[in-house]
N, C-alpha and C. Protein backbone atom coordinates (compact mmCIF):
# COMPACT_ATOMS: atom_id res chain seq x y z
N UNK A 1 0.84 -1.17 0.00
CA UNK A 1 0.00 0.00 0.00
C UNK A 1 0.89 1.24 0.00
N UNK A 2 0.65 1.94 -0.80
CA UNK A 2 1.07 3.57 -1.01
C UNK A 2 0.46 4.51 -0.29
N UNK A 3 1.41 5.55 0.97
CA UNK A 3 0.43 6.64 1.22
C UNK A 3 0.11 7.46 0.49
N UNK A 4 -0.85 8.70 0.69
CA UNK A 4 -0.93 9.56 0.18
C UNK A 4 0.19 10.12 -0.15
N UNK A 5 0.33 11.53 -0.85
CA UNK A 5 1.64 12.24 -0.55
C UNK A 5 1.45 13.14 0.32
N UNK A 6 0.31 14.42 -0.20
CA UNK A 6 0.25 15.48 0.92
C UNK A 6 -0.10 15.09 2.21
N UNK A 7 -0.21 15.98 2.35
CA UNK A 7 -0.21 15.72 4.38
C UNK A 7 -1.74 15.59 4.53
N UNK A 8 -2.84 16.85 3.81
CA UNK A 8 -3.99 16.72 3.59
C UNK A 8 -4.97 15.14 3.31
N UNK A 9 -4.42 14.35 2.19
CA UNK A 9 -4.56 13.65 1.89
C UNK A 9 -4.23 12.40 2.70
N UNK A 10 -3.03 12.74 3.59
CA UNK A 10 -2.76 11.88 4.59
C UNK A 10 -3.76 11.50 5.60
N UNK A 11 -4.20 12.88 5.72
CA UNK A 11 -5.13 13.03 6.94
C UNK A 11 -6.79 12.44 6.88
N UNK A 12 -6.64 12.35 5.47
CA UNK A 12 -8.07 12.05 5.32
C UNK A 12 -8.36 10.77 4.88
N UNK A 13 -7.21 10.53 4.53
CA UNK A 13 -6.43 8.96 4.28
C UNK A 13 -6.70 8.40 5.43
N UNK A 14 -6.20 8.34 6.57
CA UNK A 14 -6.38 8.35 7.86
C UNK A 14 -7.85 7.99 9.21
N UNK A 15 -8.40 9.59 8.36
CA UNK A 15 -10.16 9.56 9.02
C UNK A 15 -10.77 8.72 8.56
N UNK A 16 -10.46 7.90 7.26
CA UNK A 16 -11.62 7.32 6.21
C UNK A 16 -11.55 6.10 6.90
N UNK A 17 -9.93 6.03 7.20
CA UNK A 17 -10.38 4.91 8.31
C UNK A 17 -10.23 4.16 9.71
N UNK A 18 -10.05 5.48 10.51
CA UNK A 18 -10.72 5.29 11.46
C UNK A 18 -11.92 5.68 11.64
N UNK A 19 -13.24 5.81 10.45
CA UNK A 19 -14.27 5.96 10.50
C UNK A 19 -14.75 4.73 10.33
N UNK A 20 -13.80 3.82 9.53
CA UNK A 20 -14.47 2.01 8.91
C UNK A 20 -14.46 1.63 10.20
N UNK A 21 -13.17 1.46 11.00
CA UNK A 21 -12.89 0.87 12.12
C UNK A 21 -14.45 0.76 13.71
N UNK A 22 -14.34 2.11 13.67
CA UNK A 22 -15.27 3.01 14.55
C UNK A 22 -17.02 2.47 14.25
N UNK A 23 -17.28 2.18 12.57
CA UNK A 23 -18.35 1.61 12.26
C UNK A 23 -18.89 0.40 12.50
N UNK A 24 -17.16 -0.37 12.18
CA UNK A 24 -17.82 -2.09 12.14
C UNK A 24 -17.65 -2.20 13.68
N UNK A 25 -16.83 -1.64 14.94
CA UNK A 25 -17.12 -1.66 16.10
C UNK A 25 -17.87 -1.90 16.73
N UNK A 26 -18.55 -0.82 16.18
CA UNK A 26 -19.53 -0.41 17.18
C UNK A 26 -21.01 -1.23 16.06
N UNK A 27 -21.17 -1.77 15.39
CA UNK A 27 -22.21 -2.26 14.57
C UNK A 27 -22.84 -1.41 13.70
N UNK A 28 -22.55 -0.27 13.16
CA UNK A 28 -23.24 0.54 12.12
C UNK A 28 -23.35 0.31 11.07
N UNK A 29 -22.19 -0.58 10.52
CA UNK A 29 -22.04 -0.82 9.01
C UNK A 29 -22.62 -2.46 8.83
N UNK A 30 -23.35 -2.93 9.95
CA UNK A 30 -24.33 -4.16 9.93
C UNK A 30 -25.35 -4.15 9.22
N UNK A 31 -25.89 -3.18 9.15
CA UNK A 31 -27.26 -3.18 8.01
C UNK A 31 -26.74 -3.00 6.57
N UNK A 32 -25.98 -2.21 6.29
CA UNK A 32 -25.60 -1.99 5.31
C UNK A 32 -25.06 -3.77 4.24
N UNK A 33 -24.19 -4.24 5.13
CA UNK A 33 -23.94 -5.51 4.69
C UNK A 33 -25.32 -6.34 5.06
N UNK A 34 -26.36 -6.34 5.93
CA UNK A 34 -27.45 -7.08 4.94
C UNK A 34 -28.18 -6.53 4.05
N UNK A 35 -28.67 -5.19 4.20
CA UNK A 35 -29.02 -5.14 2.45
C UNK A 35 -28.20 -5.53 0.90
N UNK A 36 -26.70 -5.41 1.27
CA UNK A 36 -26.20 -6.08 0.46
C UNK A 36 -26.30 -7.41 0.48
N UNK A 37 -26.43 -8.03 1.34
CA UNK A 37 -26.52 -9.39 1.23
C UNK A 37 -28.10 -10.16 0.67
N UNK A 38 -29.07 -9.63 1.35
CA UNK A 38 -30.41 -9.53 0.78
C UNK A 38 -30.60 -9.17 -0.56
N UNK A 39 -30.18 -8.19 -1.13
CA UNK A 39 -30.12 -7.54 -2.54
C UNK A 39 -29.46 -8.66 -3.46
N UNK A 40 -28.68 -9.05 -3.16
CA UNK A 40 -27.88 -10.17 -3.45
C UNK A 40 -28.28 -10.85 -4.35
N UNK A 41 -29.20 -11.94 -3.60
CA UNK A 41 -30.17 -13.23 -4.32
C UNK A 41 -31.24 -12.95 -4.29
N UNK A 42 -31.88 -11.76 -3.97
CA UNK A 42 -33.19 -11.68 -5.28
C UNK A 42 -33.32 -10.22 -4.99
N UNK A 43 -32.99 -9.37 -5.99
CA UNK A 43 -33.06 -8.07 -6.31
C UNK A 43 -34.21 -7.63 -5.64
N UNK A 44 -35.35 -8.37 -6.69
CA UNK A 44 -36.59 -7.68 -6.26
C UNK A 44 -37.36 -8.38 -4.75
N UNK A 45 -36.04 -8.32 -4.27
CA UNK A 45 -37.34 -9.41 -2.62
C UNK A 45 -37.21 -8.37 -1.58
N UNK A 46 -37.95 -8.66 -0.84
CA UNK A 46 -38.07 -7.15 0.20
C UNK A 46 -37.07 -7.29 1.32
N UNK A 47 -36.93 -6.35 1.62
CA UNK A 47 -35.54 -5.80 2.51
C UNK A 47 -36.02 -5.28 3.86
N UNK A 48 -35.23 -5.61 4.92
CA UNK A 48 -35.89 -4.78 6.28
C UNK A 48 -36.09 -3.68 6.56
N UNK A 49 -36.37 -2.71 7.27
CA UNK A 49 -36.44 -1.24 6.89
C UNK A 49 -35.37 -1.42 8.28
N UNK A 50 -34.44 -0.61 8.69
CA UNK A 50 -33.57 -0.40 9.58
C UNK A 50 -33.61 -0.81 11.14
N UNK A 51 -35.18 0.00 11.43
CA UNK A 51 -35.76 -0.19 12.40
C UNK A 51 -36.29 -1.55 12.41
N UNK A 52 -36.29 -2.44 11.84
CA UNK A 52 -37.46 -3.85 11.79
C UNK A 52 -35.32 -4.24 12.02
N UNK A 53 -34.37 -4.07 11.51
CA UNK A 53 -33.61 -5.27 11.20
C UNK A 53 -32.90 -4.78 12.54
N UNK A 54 -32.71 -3.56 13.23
CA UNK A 54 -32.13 -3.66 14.40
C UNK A 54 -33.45 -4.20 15.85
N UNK A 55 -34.21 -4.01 15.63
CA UNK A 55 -34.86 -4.90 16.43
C UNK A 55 -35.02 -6.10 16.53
N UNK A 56 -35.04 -6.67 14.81
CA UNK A 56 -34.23 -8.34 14.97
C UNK A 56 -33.02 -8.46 15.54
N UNK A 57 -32.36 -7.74 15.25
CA UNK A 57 -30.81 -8.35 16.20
C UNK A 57 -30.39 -8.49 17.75
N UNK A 58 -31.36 -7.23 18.05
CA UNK A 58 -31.24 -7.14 19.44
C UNK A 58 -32.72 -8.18 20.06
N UNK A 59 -33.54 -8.45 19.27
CA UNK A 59 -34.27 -9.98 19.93
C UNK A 59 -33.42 -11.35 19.76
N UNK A 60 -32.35 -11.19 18.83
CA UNK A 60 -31.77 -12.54 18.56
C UNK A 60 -30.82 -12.35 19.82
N UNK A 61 -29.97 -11.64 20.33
CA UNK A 61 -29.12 -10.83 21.33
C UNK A 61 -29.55 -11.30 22.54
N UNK A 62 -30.72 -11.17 23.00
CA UNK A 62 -31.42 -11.18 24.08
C UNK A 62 -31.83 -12.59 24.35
N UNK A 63 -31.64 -13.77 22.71
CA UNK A 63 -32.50 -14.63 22.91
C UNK A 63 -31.32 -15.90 22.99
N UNK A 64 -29.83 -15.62 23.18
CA UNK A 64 -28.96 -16.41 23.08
C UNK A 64 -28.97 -16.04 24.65
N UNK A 65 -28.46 -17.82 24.90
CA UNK A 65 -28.75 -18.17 26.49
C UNK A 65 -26.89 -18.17 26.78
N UNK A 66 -25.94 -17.92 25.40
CA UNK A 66 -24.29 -17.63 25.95
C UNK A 66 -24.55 -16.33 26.24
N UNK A 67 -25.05 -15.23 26.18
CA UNK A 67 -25.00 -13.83 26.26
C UNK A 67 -25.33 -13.53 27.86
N UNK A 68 -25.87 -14.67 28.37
CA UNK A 68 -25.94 -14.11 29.66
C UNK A 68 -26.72 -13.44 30.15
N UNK A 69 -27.45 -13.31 31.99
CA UNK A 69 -28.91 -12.42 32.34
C UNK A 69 -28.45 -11.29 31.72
N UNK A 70 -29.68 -10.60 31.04
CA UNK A 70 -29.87 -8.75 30.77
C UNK A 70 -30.69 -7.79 31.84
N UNK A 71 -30.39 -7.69 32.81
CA UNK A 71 -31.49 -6.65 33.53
C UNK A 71 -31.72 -5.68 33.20
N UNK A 72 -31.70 -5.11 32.35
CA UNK A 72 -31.69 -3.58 31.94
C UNK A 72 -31.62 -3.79 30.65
């Protein structure tokens, strides 16, 4: 891999990714890879709306017995 040259370019070289890092972390860039993945094998098949696919995850989350009690 080649850096940038300017320093500018360095820098943003840089943010772009510790913004990837910061995303797949923390789970933001999770939906994104299932609509790609959904889109996938059948174009025209319906897709979750954001709110429906993070509420699936966090019922699947809640519903694994390795994850441990949730009180809160």
């Amino acid at each position: 891999m080649t850096w940038p040259r300017s320093r500018a370019e360095r820098v943003r070289h840089v943010a772009r990714r510790v913004r990837w890092y910061v995303r797949e972390f923390t789970g933001e860039s999770a939906y994104e890879r299932y609509v790609a993945h959904a889109t996938a094998g059948d174009p025209a098949g319906q897709v979750m709306t954001r709110r429906a696919f993070e509420r699936s995850r966090t019922d699947a989350r809640e519903a694994d017995p390795r994850e441990g009690f949730r009180c809160c």
